[in-house]
PDB file of N, CA and C in Angstrom:
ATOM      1  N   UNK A   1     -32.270  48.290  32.034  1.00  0.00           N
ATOM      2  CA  UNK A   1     -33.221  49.382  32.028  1.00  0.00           C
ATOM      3  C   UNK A   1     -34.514  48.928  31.349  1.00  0.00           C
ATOM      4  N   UNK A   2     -35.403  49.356  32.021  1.00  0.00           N
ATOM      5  CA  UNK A   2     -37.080  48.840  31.518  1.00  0.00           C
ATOM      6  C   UNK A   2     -37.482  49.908  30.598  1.00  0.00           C
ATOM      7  N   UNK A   3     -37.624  49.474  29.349  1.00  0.00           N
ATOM      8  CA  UNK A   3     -38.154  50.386  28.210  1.00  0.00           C
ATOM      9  C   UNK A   3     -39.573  50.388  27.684  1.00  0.00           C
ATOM     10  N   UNK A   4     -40.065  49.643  28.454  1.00  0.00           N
ATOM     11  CA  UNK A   4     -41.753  49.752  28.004  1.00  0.00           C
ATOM     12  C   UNK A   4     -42.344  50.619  28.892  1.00  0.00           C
ATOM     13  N   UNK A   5     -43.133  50.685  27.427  1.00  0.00           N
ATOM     14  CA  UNK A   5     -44.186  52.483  27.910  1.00  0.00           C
ATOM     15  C   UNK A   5     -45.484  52.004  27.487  1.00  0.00           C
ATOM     16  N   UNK A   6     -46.203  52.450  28.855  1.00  0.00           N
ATOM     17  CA  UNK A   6     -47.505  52.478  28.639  1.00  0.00           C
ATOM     18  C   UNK A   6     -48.255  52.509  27.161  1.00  0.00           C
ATOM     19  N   UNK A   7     -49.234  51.665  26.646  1.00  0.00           N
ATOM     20  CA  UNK A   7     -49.634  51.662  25.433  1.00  0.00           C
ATOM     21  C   UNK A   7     -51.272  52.592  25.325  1.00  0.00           C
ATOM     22  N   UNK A   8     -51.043  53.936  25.543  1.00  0.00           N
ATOM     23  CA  UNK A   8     -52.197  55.013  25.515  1.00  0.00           C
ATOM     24  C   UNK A   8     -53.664  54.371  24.277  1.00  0.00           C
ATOM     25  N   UNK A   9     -54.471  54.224  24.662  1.00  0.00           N
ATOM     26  CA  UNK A   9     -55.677  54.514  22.690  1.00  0.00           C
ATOM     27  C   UNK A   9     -55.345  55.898  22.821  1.00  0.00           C
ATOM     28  N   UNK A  10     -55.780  56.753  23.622  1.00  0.00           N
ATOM     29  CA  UNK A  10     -55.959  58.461  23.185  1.00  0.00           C
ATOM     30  C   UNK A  10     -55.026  59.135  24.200  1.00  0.00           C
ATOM     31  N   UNK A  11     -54.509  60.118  24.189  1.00  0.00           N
ATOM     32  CA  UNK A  11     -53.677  60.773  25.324  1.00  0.00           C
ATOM     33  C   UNK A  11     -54.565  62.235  24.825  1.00  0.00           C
ATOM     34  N   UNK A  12     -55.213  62.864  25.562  1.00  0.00           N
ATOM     35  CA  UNK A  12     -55.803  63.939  25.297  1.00  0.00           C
ATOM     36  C   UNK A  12     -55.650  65.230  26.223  1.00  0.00           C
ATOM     37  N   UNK A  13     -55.237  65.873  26.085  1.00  0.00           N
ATOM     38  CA  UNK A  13     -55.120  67.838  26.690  1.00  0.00           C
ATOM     39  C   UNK A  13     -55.697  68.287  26.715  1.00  0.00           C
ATOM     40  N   UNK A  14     -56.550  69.035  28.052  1.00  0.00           N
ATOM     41  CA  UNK A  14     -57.622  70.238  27.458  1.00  0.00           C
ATOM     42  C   UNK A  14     -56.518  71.658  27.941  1.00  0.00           C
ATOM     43  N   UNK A  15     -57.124  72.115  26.982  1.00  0.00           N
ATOM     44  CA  UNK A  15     -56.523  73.698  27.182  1.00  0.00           C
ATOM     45  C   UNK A  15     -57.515  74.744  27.041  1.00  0.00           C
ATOM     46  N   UNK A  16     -56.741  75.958  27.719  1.00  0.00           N
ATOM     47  CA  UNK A  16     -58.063  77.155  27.872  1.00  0.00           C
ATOM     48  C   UNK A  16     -58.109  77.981  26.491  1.00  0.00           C
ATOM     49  N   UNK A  17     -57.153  77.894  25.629  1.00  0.00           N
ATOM     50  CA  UNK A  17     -57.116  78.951  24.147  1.00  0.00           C
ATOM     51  C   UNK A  17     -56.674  77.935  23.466  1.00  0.00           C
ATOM     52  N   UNK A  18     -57.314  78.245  21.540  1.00  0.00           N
ATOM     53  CA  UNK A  18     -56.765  77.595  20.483  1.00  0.00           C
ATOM     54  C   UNK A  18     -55.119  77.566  20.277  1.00  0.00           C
ATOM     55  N   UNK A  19     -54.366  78.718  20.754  1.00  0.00           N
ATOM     56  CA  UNK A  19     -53.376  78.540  20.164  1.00  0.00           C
ATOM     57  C   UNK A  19     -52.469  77.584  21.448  1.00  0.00           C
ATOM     58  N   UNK A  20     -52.438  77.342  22.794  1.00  0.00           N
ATOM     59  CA  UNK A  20     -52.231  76.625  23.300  1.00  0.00           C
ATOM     60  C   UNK A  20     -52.378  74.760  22.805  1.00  0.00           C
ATOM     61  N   UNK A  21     -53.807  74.981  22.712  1.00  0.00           N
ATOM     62  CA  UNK A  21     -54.270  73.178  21.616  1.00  0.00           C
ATOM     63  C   UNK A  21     -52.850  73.268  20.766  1.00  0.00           C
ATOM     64  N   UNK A  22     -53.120  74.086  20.128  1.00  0.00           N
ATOM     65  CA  UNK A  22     -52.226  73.866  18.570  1.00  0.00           C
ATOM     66  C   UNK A  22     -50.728  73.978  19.359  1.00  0.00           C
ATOM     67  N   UNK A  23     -50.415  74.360  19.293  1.00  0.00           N
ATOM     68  CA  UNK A  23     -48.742  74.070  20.235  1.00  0.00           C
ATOM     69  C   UNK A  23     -48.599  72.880  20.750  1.00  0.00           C
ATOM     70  N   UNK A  24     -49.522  72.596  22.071  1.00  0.00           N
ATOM     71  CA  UNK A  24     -49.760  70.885  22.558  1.00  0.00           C
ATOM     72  C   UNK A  24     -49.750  69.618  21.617  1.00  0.00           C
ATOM     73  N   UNK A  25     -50.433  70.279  20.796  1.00  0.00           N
ATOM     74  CA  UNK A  25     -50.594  69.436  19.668  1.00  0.00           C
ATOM     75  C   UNK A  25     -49.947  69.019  18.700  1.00  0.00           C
ATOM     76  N   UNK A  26     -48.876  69.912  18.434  1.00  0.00           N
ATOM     77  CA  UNK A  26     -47.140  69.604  17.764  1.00  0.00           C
ATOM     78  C   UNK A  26     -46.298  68.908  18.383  1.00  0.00           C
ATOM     79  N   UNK A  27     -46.571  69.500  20.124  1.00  0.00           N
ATOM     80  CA  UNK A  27     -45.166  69.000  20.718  1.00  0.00           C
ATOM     81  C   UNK A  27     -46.233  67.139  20.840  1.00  0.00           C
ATOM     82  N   UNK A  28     -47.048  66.720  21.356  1.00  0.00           N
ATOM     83  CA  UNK A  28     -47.531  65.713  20.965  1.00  0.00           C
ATOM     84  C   UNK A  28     -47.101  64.968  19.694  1.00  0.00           C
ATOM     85  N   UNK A  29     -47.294  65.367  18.596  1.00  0.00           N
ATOM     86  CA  UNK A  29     -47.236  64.647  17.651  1.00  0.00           C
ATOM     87  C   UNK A  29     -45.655  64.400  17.211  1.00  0.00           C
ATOM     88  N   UNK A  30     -44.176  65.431  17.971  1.00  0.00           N
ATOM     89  CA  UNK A  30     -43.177  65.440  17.784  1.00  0.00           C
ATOM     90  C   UNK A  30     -42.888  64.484  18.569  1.00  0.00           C
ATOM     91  N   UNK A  31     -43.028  63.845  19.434  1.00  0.00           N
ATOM     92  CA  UNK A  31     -43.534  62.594  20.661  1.00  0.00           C
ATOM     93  C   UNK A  31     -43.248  61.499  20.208  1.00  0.00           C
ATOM     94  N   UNK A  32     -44.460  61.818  19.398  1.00  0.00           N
ATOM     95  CA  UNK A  32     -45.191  60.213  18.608  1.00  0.00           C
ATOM     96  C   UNK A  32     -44.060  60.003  17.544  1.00  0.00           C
ATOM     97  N   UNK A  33     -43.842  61.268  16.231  1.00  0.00           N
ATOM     98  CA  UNK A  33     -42.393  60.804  15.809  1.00  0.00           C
ATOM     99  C   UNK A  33     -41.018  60.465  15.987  1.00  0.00           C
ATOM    100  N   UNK A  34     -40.981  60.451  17.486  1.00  0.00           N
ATOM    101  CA  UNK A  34     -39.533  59.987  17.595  1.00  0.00           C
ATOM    102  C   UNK A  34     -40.031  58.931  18.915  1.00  0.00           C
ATOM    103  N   UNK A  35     -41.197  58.406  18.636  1.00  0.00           N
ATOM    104  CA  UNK A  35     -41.220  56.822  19.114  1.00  0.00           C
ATOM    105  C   UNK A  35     -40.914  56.719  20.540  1.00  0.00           C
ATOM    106  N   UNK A  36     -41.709  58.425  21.304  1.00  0.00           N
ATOM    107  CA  UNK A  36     -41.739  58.047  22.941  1.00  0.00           C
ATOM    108  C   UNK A  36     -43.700  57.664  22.817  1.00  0.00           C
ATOM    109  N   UNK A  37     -44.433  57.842  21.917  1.00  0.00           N
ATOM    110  CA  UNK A  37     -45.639  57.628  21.979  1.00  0.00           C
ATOM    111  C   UNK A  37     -46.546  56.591  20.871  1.00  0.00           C
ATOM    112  N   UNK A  38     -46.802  55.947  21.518  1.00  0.00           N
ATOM    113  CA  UNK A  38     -46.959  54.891  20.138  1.00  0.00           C
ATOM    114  C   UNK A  38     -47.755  55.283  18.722  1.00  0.00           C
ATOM    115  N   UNK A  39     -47.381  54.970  17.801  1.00  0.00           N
ATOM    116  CA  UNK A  39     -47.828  55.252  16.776  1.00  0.00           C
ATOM    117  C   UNK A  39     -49.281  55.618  16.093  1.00  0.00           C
ATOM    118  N   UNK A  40     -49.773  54.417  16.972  1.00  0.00           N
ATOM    119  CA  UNK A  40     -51.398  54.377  16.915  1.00  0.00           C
ATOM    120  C   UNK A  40     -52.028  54.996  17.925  1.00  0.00           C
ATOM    121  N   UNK A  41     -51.779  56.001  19.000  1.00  0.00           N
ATOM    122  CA  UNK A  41     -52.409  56.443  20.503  1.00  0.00           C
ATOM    123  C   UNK A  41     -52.890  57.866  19.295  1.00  0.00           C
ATOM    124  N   UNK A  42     -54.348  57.932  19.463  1.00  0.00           N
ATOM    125  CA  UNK A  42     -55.048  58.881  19.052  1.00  0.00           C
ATOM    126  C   UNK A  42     -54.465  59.980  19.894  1.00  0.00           C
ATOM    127  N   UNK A  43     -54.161  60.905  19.301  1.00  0.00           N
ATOM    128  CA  UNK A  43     -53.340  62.486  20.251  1.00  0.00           C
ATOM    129  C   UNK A  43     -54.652  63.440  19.983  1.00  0.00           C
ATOM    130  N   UNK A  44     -55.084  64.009  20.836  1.00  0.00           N
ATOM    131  CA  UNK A  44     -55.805  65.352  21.083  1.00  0.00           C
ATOM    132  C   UNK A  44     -55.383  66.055  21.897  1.00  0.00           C
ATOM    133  N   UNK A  45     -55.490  67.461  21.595  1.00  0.00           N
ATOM    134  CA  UNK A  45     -55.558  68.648  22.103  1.00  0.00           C
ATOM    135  C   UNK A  45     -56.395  69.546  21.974  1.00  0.00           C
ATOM    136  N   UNK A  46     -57.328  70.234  23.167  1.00  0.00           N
ATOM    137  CA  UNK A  46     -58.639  70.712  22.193  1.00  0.00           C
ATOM    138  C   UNK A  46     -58.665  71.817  23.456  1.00  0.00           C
ATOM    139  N   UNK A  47     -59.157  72.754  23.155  1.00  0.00           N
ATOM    140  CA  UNK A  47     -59.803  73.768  23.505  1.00  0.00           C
ATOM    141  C   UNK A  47     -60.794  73.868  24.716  1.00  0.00           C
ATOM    142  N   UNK A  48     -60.817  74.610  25.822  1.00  0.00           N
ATOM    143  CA  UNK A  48     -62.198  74.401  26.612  1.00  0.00           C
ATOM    144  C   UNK A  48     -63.329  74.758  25.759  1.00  0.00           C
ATOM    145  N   UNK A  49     -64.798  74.168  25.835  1.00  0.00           N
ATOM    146  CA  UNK A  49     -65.554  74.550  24.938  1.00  0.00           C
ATOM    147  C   UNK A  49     -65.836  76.055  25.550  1.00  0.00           C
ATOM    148  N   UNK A  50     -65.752  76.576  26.783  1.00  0.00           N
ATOM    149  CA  UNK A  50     -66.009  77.747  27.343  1.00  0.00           C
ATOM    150  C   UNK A  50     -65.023  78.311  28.520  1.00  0.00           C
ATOM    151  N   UNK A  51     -64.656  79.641  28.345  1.00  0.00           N
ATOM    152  CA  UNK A  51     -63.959  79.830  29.584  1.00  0.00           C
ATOM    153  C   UNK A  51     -64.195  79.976  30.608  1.00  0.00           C
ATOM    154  N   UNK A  52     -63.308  79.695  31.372  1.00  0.00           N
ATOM    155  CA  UNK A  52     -63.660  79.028  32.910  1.00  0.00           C
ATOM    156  C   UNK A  52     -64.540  77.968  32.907  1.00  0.00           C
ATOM    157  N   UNK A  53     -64.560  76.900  32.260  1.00  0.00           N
ATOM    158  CA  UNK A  53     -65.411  76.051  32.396  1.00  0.00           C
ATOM    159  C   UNK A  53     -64.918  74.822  33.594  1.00  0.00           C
ATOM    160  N   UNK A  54     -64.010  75.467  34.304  1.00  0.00           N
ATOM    161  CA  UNK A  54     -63.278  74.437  35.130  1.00  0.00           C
ATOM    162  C   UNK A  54     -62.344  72.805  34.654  1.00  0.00           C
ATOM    163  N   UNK A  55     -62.106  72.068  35.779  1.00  0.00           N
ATOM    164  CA  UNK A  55     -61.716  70.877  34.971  1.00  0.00           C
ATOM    165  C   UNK A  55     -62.572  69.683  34.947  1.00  0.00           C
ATOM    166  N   UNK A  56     -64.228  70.130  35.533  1.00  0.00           N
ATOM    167  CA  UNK A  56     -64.920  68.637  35.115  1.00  0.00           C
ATOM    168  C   UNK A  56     -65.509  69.182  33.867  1.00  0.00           C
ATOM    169  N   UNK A  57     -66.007  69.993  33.321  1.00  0.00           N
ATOM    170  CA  UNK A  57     -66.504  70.498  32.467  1.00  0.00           C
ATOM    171  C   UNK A  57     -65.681  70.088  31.301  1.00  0.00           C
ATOM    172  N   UNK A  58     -64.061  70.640  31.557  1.00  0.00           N
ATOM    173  CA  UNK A  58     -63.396  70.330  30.324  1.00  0.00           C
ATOM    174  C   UNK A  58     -62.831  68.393  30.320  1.00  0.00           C
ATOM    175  N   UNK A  59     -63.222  67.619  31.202  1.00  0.00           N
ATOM    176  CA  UNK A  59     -62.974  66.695  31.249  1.00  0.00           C
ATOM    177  C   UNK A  59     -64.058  65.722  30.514  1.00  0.00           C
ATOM    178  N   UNK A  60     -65.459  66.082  30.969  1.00  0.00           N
ATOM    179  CA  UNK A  60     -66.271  65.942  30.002  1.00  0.00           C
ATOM    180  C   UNK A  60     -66.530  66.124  28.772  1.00  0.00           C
ATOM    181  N   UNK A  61     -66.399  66.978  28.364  1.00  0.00           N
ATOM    182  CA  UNK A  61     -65.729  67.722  26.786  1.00  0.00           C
ATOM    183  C   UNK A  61     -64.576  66.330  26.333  1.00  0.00           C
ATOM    184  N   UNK A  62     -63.732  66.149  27.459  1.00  0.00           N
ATOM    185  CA  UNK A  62     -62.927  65.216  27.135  1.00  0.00           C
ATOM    186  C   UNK A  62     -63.270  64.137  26.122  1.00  0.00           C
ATOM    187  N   UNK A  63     -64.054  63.736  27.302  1.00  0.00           N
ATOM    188  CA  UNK A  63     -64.450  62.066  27.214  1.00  0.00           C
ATOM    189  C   UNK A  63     -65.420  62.270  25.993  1.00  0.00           C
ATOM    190  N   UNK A  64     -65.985  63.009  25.920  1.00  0.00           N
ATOM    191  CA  UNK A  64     -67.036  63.545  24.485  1.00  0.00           C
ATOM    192  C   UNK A  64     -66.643  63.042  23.096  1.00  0.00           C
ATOM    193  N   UNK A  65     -65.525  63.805  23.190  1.00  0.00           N
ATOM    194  CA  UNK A  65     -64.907  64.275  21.725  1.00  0.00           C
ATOM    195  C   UNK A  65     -64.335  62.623  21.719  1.00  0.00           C
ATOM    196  N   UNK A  66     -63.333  62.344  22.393  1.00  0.00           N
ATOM    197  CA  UNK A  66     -62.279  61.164  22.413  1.00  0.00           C
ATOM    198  C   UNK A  66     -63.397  59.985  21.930  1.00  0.00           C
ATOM    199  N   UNK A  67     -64.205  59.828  22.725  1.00  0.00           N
ATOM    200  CA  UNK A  67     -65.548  59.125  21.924  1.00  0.00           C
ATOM    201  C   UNK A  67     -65.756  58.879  20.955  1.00  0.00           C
ATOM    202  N   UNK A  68     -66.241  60.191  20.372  1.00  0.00           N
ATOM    203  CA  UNK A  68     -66.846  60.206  19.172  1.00  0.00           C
ATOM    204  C   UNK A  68     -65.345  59.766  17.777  1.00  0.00           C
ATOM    205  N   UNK A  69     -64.041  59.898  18.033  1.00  0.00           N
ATOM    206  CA  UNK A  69     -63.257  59.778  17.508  1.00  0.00           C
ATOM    207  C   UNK A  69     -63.204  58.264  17.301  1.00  0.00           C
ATOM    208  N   UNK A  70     -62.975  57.924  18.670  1.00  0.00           N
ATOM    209  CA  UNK A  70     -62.904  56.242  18.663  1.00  0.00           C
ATOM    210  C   UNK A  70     -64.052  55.616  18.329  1.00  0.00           C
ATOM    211  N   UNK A  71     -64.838  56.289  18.106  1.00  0.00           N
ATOM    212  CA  UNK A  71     -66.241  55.541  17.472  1.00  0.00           C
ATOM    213  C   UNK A  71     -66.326  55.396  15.986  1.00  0.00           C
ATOM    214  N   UNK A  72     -65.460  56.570  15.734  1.00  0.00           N
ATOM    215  CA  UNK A  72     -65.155  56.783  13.928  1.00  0.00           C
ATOM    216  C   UNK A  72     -64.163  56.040  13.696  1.00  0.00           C
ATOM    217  N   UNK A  73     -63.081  55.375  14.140  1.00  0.00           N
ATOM    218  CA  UNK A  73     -62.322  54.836  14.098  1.00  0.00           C
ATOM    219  C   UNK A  73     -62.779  53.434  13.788  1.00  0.00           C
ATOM    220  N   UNK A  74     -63.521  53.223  14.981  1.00  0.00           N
ATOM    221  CA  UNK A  74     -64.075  51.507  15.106  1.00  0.00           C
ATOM    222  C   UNK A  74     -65.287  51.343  14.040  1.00  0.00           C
ATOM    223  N   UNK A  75     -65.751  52.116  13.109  1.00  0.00           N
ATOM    224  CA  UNK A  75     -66.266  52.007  12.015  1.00  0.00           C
ATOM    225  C   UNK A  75     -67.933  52.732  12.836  1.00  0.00           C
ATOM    226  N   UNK A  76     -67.857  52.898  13.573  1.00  0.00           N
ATOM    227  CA  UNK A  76     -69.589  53.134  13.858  1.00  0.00           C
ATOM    228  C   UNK A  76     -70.196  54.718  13.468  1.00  0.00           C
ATOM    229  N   UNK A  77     -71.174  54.648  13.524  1.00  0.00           N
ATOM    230  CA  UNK A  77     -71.974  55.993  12.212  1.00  0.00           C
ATOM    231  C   UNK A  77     -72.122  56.630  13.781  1.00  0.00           C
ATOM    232  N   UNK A  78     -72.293  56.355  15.111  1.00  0.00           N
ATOM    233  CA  UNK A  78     -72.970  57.472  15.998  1.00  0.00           C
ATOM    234  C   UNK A  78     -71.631  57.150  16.916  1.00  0.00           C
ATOM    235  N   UNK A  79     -72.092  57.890  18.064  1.00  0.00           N
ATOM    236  CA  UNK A  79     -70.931  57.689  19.275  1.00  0.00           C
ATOM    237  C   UNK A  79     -71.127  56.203  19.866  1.00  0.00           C
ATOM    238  N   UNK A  80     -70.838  55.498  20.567  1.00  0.00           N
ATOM    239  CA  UNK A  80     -70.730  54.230  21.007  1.00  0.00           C
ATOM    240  C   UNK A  80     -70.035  54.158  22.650  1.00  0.00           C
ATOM    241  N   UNK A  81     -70.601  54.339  23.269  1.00  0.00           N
ATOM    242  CA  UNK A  81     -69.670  54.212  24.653  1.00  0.00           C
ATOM    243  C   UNK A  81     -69.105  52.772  24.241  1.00  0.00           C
ATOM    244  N   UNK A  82     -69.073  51.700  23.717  1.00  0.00           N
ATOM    245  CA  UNK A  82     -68.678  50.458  23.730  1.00  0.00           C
ATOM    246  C   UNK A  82     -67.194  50.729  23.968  1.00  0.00           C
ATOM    247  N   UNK A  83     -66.883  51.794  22.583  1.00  0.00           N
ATOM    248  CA  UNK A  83     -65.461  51.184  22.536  1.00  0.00           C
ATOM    249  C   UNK A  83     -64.538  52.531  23.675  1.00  0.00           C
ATOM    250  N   UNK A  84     -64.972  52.771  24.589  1.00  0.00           N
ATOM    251  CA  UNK A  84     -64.130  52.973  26.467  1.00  0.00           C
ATOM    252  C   UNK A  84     -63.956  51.539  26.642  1.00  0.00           C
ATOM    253  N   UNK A  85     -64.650  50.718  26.775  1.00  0.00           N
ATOM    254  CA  UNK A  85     -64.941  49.828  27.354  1.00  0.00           C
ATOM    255  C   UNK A  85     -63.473  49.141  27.307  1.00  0.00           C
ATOM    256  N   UNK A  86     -62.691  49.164  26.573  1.00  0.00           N
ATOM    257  CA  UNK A  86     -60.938  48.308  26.462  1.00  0.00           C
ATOM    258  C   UNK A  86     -59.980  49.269  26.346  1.00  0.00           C
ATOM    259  N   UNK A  87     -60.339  50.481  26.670  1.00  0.00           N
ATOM    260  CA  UNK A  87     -59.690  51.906  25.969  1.00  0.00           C
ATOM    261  C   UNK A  87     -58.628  52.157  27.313  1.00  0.00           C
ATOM    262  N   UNK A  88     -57.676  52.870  26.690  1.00  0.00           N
ATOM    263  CA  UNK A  88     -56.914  53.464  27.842  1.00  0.00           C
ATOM    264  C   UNK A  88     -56.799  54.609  27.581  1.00  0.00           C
ATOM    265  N   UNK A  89     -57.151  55.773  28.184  1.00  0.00           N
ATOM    266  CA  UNK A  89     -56.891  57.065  27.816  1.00  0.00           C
ATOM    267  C   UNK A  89     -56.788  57.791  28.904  1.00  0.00           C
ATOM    268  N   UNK A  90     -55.601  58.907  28.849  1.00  0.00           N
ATOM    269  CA  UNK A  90     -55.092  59.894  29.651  1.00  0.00           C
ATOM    270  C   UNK A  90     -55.474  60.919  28.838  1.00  0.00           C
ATOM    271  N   UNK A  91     -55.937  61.583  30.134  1.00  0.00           N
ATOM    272  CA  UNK A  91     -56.834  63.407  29.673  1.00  0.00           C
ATOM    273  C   UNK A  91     -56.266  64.115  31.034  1.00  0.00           C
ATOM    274  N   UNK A  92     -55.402  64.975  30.466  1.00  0.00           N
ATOM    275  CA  UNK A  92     -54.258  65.683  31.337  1.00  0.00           C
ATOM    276  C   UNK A  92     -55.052  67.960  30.744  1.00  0.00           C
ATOM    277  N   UNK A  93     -55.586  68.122  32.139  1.00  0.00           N
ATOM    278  CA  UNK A  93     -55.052  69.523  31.913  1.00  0.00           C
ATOM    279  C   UNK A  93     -54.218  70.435  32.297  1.00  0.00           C
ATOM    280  N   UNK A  94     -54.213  71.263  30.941  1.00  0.00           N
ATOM    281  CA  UNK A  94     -52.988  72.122  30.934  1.00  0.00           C
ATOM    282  C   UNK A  94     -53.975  73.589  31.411  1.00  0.00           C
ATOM    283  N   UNK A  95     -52.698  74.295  31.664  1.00  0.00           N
ATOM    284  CA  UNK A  95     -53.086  75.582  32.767  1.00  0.00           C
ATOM    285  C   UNK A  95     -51.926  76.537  32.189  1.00  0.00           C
ATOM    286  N   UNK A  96     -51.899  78.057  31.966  1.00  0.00           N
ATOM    287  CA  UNK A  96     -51.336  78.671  31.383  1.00  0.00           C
ATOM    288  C   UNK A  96     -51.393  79.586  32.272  1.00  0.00           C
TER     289      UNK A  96
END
């Protein structure tokens, strides 16, 4: 049996309400502690910034935020498109 799993930087959710994020965002991180998600894959779950904003809107929002994270990460003071540039990230929306 083949046990390797994809190695995510960010696995990110958009959702249409806060309390959806926050739920996503447990069962995510319950994931990551029992070692189906790697340790280091930045987890988000975030909110549409507006409702009905569809899914390019909230996909953009996506790529926004996940950015600016991995930019704080990689030490830089502003956003950096650089670091997409080796990134692997899944941005999955959820629908209620």
């Amino acid at each position: 049996m083949n046990t390797r799993r994809k190695k995510w930087s960010a696995i990110v959710l958009t959702c249409q309400n806060k309390a959806s994020a926050h739920a996503f965002n447990r069962e995510l991180e319950l994931c990551q502690k029992k070692g189906l998600i790697d340790k280091t894959t930045l987890l988000l779950a975030l909110e549409d910034p507006k409702a009905r904003v569809g899914s390019g809107g909230a996909t953009l929002n996506a790529l926004l935020v996940v950015t600016e994270h991995l930019s704080a990460q990689a030490g830089f003071l502003t956003v950096e498109s650089k670091v997409l540039q080796d990134a692997d990230i899944l941005i999955m929306h959820m629908v209620s």
